[in-house]
N, C-alpha and C. Protein backbone atom coordinates (compact mmCIF):
# COMPACT_ATOMS: atom_id res chain seq x y z
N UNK A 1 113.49 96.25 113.74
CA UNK A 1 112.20 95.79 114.23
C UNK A 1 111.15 96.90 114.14
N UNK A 2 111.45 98.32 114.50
CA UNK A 2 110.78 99.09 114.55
C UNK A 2 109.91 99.11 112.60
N UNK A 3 110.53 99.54 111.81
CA UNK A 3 110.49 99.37 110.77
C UNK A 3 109.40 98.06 110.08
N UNK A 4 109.67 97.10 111.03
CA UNK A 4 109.05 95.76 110.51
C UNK A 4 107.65 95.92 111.41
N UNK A 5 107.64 96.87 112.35
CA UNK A 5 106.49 97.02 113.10
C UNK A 5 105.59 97.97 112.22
N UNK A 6 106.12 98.73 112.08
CA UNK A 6 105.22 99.94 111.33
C UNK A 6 104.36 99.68 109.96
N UNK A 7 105.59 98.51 109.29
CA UNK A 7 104.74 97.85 108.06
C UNK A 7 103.52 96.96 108.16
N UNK A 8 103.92 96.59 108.94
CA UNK A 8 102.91 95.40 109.72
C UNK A 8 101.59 96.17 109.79
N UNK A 9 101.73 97.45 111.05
CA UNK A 9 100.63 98.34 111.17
C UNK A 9 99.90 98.99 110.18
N UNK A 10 100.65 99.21 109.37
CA UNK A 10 100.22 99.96 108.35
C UNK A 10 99.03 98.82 107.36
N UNK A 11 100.04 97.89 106.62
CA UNK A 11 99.54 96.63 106.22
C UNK A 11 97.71 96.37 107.12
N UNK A 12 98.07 96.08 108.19
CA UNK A 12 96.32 95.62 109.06
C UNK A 12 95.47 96.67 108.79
N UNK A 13 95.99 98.08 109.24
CA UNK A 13 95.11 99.46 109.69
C UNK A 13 94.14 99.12 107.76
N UNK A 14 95.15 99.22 106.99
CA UNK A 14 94.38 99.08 105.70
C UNK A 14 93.58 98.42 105.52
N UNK A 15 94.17 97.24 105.70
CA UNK A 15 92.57 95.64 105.48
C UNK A 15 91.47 95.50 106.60
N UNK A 16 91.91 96.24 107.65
CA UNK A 16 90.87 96.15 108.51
C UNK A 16 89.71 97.04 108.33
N UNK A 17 89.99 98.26 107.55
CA UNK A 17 89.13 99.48 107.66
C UNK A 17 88.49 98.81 106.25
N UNK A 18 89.25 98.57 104.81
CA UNK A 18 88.35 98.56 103.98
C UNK A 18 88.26 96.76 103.28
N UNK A 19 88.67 95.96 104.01
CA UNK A 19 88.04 94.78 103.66
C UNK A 19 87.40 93.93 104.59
N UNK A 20 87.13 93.90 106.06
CA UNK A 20 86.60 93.10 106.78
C UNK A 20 85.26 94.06 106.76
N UNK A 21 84.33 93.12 106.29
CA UNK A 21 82.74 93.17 106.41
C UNK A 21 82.33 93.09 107.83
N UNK A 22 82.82 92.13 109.00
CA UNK A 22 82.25 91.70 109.59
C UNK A 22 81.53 92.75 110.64
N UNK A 23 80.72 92.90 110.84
CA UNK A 23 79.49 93.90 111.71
C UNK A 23 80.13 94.30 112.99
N UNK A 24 80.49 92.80 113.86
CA UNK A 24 81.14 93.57 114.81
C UNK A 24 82.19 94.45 115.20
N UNK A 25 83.18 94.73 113.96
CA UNK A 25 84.32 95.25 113.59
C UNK A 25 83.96 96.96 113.44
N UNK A 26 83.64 97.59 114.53
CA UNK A 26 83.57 98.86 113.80
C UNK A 26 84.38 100.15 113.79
N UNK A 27 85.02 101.20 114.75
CA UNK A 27 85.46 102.42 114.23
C UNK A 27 86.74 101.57 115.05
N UNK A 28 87.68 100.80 114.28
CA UNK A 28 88.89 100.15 114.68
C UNK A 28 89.89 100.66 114.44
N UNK A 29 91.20 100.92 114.92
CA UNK A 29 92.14 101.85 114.75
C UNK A 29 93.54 101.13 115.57
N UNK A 30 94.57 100.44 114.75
CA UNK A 30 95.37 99.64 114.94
C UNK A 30 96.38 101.26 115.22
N UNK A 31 96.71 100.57 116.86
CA UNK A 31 97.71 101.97 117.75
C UNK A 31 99.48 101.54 117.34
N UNK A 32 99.23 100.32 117.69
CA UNK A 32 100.79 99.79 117.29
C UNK A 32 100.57 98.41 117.32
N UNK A 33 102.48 97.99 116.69
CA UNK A 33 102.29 96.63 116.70
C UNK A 33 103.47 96.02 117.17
N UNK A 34 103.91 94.86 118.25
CA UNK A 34 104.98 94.28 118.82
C UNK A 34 105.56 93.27 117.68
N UNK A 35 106.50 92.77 117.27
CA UNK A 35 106.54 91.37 116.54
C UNK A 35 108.02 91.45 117.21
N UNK A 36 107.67 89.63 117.31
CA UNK A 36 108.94 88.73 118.20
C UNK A 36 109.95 89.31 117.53
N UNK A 37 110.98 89.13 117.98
CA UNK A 37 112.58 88.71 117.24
C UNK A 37 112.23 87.61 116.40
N UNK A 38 111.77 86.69 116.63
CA UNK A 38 111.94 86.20 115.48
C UNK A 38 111.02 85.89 114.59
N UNK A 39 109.92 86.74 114.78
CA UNK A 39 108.99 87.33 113.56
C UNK A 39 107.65 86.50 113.28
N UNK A 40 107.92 85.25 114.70
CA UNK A 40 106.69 84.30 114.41
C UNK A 40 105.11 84.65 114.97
N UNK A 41 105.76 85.79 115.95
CA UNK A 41 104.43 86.41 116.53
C UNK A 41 104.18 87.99 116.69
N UNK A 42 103.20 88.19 116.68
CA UNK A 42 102.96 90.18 116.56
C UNK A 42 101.78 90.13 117.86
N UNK A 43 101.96 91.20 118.22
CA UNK A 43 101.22 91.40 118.94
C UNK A 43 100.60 92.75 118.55
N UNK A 44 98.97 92.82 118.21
CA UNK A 44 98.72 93.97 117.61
C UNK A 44 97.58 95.17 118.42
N UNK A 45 98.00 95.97 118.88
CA UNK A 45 97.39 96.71 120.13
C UNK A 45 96.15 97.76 118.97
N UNK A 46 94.94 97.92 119.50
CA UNK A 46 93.93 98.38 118.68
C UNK A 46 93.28 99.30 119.82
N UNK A 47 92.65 100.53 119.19
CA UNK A 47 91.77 101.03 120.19
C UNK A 47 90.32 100.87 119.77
N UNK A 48 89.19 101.13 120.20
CA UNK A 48 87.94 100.75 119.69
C UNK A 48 87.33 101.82 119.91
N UNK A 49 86.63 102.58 119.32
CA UNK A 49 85.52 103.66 119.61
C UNK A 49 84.25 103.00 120.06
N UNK A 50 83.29 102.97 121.24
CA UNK A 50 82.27 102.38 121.97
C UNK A 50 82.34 102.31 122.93
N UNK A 51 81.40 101.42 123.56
CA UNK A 51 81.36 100.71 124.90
C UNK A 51 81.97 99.80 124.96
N UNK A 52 82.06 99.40 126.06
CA UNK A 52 82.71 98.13 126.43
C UNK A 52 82.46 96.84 125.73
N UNK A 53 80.95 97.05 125.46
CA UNK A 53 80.32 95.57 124.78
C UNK A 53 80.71 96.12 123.17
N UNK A 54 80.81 96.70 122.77
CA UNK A 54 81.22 97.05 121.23
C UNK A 54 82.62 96.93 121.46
N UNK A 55 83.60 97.59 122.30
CA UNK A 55 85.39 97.33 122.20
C UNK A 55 85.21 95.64 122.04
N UNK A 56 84.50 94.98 122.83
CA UNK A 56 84.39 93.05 123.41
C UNK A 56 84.18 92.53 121.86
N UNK A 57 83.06 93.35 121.36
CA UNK A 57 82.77 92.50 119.79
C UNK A 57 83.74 92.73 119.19
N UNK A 58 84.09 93.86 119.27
CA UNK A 58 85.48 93.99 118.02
C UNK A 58 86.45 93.02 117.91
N UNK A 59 87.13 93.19 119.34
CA UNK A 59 88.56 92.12 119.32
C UNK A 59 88.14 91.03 119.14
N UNK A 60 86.77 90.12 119.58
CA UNK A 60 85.93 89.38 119.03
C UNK A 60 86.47 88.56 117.53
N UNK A 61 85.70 89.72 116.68
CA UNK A 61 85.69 89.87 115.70
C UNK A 61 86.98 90.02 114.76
N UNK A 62 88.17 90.70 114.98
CA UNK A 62 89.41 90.97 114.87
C UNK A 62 90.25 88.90 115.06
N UNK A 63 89.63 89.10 116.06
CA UNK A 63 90.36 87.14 115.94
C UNK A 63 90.00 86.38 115.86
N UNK A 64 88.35 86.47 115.33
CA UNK A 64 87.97 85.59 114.18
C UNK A 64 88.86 86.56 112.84
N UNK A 65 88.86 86.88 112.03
CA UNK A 65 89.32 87.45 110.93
C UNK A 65 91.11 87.69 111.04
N UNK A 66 92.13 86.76 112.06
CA UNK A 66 93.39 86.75 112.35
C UNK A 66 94.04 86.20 111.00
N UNK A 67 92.99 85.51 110.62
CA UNK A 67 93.91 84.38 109.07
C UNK A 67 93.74 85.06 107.91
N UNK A 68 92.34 85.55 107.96
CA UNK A 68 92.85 86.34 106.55
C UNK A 68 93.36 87.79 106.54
N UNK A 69 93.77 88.67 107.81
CA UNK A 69 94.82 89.52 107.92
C UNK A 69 95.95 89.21 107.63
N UNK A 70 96.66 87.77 108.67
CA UNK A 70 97.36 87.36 108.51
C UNK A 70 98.08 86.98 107.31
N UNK A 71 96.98 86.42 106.05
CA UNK A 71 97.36 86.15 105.02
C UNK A 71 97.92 87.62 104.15
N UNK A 72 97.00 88.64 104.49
CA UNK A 72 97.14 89.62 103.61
C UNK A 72 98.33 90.07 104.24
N UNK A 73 99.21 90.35 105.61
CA UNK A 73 100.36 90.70 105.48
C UNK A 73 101.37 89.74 104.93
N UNK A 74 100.98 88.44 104.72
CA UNK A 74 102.19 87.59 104.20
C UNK A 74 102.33 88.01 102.55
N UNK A 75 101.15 88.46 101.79
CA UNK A 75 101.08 88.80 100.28
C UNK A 75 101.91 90.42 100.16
N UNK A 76 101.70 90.76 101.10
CA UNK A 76 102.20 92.30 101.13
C UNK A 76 103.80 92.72 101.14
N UNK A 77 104.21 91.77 102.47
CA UNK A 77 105.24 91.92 102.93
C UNK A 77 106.14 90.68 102.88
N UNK A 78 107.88 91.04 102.60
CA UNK A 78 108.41 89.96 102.11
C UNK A 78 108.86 89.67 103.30
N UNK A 79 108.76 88.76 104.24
CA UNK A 79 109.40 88.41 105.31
C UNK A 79 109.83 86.92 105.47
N UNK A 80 110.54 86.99 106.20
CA UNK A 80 111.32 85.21 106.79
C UNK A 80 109.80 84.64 106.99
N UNK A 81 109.16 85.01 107.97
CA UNK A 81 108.08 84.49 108.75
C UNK A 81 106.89 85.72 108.75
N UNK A 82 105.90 84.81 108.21
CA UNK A 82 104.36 85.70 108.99
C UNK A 82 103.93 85.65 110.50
N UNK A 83 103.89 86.62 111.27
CA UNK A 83 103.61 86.26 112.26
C UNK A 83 102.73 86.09 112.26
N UNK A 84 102.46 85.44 113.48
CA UNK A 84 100.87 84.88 113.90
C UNK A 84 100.32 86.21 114.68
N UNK A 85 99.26 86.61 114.69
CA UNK A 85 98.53 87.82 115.33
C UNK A 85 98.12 87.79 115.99
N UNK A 86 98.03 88.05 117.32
CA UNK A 86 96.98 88.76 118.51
C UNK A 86 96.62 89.87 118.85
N UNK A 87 95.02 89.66 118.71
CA UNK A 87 94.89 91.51 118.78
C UNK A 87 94.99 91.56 120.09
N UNK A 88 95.28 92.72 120.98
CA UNK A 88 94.77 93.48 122.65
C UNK A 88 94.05 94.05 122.00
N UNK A 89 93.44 94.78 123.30
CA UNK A 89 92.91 96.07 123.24
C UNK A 89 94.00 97.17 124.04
N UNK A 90 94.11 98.24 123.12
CA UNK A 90 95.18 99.37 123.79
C UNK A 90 94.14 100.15 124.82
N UNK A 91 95.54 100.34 125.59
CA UNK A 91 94.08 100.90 127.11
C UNK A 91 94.61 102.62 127.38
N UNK A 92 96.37 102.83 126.36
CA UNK A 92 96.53 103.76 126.70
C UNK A 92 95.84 104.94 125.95
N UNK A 93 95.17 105.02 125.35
CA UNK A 93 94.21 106.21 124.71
C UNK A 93 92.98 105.97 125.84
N UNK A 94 92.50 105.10 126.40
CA UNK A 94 91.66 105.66 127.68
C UNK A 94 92.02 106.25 128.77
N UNK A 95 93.57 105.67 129.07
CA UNK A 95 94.23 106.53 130.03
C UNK A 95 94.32 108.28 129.70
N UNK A 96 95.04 108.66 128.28
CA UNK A 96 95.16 109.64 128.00
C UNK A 96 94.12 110.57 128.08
N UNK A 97 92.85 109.85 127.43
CA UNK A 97 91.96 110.87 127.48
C UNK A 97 91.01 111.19 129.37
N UNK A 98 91.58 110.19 130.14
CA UNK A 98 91.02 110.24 131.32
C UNK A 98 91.84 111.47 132.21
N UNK A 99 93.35 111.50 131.63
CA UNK A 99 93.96 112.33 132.07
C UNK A 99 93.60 113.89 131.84
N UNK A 100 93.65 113.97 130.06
CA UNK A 100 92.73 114.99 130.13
C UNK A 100 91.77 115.83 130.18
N UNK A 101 91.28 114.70 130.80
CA UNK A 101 89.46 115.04 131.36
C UNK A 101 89.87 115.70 133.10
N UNK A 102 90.52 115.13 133.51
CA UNK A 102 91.24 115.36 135.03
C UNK A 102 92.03 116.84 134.78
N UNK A 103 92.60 116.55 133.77
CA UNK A 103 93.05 118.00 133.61
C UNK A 103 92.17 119.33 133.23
N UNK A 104 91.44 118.96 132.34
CA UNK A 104 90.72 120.10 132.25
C UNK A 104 89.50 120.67 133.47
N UNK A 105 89.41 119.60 134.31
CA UNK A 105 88.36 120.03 135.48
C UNK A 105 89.11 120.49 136.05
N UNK A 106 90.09 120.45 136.65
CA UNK A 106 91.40 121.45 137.38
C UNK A 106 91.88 122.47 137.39
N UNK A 107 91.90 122.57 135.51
CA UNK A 107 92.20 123.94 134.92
C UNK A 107 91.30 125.14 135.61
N UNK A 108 91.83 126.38 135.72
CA UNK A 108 91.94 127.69 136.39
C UNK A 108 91.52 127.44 138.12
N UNK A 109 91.91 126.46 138.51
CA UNK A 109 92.02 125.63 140.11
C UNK A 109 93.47 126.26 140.62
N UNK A 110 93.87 127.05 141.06
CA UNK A 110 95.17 127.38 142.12
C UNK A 110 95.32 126.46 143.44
N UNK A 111 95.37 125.28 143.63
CA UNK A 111 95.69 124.58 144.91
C UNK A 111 96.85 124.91 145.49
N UNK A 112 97.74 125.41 145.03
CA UNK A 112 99.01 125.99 145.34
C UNK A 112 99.26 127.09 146.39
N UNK A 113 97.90 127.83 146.19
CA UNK A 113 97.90 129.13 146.97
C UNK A 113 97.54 128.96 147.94
């Protein structure tokens, strides 16, 4: 599965960056991707560079444009089943970077002493 995930990712990250036109789609960056056991569904986690109202257009935008991703991993990849796609939005790169924003205001802080 892992393997069938990574192709998958790989497969979108490509068509998303250099064939979807659509405006609201912009600095998009496919983090990972879930697909069922039995391959009928993916679940595809994305992070968005923006605001909130730009992350909103993207995924927006991302599922209007589910069918012809979709299509392009079925041409790509030889599988039993295409899954069907849902984008999220990945929340753990906001966590991460919130952490190290927390961390670096702390840094040379001794609370210990």
């Amino acid at each position: 599965m892992r393997r069938v995930n990574e192709a998958v990712r790989e497969v979108l990250s490509g068509h998303i960056t250099e064939d979807l036109k659509d405006p609201r789609i912009g600095f998009v960056t496919v983090t990972g991707v879930e697909t069922s056991p039995d391959l009928r569904h993916a679940r595809v986690y994305v992070s968005v560079l923006g605001s909130d109202e730009e992350k909103d257009a993207a995924l927006e935008g991302l599922r209007s444009s589910a069918g012809f991703l979709q299509s392009k991993v079925a041409q790509e990849l030889r599988m039993k089943h295409t899954p069907t796609l849902a984008f999220h939005y990945d929340e753990s790169v906001d966590r991460g970077m919130r952490i190290t924003k927390l961390l670096d205001n702390t840094e040379g802080r001794d609370e210990w002493e």
